[in-house]
Protein backbone atom coordinates (compact mmCIF):
# COMPACT_ATOMS: atom_id res chain seq x y z
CA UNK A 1 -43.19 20.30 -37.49
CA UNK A 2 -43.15 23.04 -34.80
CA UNK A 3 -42.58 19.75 -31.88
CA UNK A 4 -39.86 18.47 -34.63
CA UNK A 5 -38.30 22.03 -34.21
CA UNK A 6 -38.50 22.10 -30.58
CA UNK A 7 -37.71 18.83 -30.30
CA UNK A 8 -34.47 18.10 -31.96
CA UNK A 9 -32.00 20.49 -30.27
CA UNK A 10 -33.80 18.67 -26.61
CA UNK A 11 -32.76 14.95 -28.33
CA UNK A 12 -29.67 15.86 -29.66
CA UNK A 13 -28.31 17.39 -26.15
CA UNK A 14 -29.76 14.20 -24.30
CA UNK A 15 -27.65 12.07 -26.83
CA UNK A 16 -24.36 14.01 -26.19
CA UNK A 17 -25.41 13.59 -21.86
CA UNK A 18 -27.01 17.34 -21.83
CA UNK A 19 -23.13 18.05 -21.84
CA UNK A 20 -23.61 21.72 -23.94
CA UNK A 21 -20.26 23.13 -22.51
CA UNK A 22 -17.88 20.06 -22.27
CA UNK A 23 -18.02 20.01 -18.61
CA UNK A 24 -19.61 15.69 -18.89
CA UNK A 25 -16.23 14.73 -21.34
CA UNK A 26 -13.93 16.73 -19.07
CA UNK A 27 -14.97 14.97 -15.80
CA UNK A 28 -15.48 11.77 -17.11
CA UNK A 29 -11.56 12.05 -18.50
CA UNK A 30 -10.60 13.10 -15.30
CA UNK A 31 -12.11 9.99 -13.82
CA UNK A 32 -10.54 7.61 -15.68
CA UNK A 33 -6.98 9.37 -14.87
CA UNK A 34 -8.06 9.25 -11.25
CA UNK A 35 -8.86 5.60 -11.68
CA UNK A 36 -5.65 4.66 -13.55
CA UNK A 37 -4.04 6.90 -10.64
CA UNK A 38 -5.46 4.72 -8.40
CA UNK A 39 -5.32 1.19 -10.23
CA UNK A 40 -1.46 1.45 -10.22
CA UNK A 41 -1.76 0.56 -6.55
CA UNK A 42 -3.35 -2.73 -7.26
CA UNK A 43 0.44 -3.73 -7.75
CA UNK A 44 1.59 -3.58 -4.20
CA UNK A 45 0.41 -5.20 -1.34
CA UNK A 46 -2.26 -3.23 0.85
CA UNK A 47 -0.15 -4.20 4.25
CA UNK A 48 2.89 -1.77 5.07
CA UNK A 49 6.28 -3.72 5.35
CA UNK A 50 9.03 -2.48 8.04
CA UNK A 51 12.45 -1.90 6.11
CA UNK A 52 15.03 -3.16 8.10
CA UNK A 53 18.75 -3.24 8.94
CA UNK A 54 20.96 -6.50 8.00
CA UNK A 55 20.37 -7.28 12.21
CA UNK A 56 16.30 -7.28 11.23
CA UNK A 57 15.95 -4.24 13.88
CA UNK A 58 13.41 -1.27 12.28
CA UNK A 59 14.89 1.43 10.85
CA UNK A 60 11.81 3.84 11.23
CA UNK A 61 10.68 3.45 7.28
CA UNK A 62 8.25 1.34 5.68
CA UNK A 63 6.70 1.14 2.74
CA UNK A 64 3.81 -1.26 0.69
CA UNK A 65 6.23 -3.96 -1.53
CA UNK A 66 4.89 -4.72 -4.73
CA UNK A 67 2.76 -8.12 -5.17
CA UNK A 68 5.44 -10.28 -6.56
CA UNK A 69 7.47 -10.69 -3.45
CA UNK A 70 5.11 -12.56 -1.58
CA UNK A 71 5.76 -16.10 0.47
CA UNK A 72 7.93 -17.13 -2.38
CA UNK A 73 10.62 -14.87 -1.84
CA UNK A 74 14.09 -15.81 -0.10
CA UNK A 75 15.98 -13.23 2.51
CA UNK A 76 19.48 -12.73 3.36
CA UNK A 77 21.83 -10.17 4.69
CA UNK A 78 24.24 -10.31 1.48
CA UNK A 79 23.45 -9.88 -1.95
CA UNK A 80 24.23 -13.51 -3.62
CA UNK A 81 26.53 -14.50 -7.26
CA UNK A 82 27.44 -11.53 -9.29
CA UNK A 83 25.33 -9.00 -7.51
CA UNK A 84 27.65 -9.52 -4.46
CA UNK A 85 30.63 -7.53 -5.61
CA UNK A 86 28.07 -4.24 -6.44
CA UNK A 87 27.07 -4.11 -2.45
CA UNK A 88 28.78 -1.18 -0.43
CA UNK A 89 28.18 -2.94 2.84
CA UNK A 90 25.62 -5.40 4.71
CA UNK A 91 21.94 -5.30 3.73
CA UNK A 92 18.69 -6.77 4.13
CA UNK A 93 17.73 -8.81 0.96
CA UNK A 94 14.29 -10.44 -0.46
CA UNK A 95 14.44 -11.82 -3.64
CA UNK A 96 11.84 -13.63 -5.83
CA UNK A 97 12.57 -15.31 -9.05
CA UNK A 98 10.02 -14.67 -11.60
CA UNK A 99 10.02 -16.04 -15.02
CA UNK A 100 9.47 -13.47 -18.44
CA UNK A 101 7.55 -14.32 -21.44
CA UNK A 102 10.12 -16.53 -23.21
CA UNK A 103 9.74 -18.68 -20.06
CA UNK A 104 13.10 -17.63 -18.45
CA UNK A 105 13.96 -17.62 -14.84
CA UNK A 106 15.88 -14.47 -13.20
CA UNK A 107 15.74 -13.27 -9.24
CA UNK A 108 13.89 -9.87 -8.87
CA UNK A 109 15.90 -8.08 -5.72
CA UNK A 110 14.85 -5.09 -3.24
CA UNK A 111 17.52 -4.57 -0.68
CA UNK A 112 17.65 -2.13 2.27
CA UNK A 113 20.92 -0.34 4.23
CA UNK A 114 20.82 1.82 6.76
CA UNK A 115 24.23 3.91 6.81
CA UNK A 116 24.78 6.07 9.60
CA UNK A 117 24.83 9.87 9.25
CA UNK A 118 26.80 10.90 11.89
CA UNK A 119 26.73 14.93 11.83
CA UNK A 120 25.79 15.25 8.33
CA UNK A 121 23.44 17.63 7.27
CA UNK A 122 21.68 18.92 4.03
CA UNK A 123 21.73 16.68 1.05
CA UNK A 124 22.49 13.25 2.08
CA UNK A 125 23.52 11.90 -1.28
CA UNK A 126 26.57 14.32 -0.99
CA UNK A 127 28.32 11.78 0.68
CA UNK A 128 26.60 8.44 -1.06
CA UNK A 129 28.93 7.20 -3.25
CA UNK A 130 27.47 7.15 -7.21
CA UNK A 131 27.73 4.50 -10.24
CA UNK A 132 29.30 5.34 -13.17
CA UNK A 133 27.92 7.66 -15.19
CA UNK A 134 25.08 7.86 -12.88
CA UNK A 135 23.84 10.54 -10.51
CA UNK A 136 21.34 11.28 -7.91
CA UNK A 137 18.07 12.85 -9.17
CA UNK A 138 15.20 14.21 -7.81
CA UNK A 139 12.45 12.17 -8.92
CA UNK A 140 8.51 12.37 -8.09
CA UNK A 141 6.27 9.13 -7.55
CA UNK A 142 2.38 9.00 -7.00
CA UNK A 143 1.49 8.48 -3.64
CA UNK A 144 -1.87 6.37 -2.83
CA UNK A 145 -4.12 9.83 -1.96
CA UNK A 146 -3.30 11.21 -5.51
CA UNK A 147 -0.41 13.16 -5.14
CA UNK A 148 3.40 13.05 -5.91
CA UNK A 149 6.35 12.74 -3.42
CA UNK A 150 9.56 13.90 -4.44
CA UNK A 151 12.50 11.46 -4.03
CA UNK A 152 16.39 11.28 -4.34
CA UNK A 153 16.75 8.35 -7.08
CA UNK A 154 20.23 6.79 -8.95
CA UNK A 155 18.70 4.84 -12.26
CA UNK A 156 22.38 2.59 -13.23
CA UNK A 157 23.26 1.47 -16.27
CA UNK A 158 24.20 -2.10 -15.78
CA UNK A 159 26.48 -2.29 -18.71
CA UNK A 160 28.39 0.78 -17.63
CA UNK A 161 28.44 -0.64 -14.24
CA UNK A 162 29.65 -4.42 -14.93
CA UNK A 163 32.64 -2.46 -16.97
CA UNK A 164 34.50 -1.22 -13.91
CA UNK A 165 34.08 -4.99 -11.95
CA UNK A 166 36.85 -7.45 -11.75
CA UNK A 167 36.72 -10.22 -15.21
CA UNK A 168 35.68 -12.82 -12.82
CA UNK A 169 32.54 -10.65 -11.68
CA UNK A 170 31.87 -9.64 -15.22
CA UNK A 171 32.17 -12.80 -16.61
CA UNK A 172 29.64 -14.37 -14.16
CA UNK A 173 27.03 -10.93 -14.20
CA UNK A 174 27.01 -11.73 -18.31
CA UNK A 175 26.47 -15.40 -17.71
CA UNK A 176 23.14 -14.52 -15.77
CA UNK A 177 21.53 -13.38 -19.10
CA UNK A 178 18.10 -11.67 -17.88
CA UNK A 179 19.41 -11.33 -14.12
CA UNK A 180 22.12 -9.38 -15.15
CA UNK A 181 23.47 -6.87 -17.69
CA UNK A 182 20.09 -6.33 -18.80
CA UNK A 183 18.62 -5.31 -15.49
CA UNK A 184 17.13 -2.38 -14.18
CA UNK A 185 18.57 -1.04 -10.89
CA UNK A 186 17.22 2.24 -8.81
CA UNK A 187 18.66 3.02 -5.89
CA UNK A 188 16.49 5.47 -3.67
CA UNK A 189 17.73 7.19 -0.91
CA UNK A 190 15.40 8.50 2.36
CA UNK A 191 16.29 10.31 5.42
CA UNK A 192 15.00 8.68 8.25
CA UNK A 193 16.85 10.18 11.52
CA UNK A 194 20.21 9.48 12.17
CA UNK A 195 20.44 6.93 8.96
CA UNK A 196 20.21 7.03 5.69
CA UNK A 197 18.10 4.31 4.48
CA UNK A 198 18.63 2.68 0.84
CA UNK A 199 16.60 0.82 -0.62
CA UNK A 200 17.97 -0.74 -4.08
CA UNK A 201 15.97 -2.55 -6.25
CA UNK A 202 17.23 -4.88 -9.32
CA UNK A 203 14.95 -6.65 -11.87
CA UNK A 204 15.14 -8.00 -14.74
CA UNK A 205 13.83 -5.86 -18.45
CA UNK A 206 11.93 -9.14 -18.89
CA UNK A 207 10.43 -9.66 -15.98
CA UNK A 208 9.86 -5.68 -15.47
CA UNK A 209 8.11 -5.92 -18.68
CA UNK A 210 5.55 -8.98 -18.02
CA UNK A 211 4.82 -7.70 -14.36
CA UNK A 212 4.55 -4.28 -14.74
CA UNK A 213 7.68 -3.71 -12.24
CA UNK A 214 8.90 -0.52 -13.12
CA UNK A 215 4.98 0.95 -12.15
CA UNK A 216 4.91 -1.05 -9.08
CA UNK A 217 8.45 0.18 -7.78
CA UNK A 218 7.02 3.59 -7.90
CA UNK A 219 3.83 2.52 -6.68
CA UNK A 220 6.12 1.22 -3.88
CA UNK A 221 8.04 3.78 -3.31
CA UNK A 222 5.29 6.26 -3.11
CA UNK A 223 3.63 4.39 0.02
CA UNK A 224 6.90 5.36 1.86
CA UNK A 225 6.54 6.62 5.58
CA UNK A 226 9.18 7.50 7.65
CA UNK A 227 8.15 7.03 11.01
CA UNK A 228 11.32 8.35 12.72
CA UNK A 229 11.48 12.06 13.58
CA UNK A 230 14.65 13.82 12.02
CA UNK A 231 16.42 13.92 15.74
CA UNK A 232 15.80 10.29 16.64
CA UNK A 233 18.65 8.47 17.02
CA UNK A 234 22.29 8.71 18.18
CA UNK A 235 20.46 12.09 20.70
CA UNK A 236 18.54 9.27 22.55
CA UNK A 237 15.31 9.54 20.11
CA UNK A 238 14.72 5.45 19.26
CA UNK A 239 13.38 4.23 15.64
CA UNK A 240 10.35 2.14 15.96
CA UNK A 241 10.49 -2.19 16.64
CA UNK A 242 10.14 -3.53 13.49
CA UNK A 243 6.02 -4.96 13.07
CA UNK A 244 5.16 -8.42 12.80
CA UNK A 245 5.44 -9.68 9.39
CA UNK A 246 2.75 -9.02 6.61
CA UNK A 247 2.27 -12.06 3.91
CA UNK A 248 5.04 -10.50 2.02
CA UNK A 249 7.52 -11.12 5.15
CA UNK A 250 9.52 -7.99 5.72
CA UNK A 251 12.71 -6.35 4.09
């Protein structure tokens, strides 16, 4: 009985992992965050892509593209159908089509501009021109060693947005079903020298929904490097050539 005595307190603390103060449940909790942390990279590619201008000259900023535009995926220098009439100017465009789970087909879009600054300074969505009733909002995204960056970000409402476009615009953005008034579109904005880069992503709810899209745009996003220092530029500082091509192609 006196072993029994001793005994039981020693069994019951091996059951619960010798964990008498919580410390075992704590850091096995924080492991799986730190694994889910890290798992949402798993949607992006591991090879950095160069983001460049419509004349496919580096711009100084690249980031890791999600999975889903891989070989597949078409490029242009214009947005294409009713998307056309929402672009402010020439852009470097990769689209994929992907299909959602009623089996429908809609193109999945990331496009990058690089708009001069000139002698701006401070804030550079000051002079970026905004959707309606949308703004430009900090935003914070994980980054692949853990952390968050902080980003400018302008979430649009489709709907709102398709209301101020000319009938024939509207009428052809409605006919697009999944690929248009029901998309999601973030713009993001990043400083990289004497440009302001944009990169503008469109995707279908569907499609967002069955490939995880919205996580792997952050996940994206938070892989950015700006390899341009904040002089280069128009004072004789140069942007680096764009790389050679990962799997994904480039932007």
């Amino acid at each position: 009985m006196r072993w029994l005595a001793i005994s039981a307190p020693l069994i019951l603390a091996a059951l619960a992992g010798c964990d008498l103060t919580g410390q075992y449940d704590k850091k096995f909790h924080e492991a799986l965050g730190a694994a889910a942390k890290r798992a949402v990279f798993d949607l992006v590619h591991p090879t950095f892509t160069d983001a460049l201008d419509p004349a496919k000259a580096g711009v100084g900023v690249k980031l890791r593209l999600p999975i889903v535009f891989d070989s597949n995926s078409k490029t242009g220098a214009k947005l294409t159908g009713p998307f056309a009439a929402m672009a402010p100017g020439p852009m470097y465009v990769l689209q994929r089509d992907l299909d959602d789970n009623q089996g429908k087909w809609a193109p999945c879009i990331v496009a990058v501009m690089a708009v001069p600054k000139g002698d701006q300074k401070g804030d550079i969505t000051k002079s970026l021109p905004a959707a309606p009733g949308a703004t430009w909002t900090d935003v914070s995204v994980p980054t692949p060693a853990g952390q968050t960056a902080t980003l400018k970000r302008m979430r649009i409402d489709m709907s709102q947005l398709a209301a101020q476009l000319p009938e024939a615009a509207k009428a052809a953005l409605a006919k697009t079903g999944g690929g248009g008034l029901d998309n999601l579109m973030d713009m993001y904005v990043i400083d990289a020298g004497n440009s302001a880069v944009i990169v503008n992503w469109m995707v279908p709810k569907g499609q967002a929904q069955k490939y995880n899209l919205e996580k792997a745009i952050e996940a994206s996003m938070g892989t950015l490097e700006v390899t341009v220092p904040p002089d280069a530029g128009g004072k004789g500082g140069k942007g680096p050539a764009a790389g050679k091509a990962p799997p994904t192609g480039c932007m």
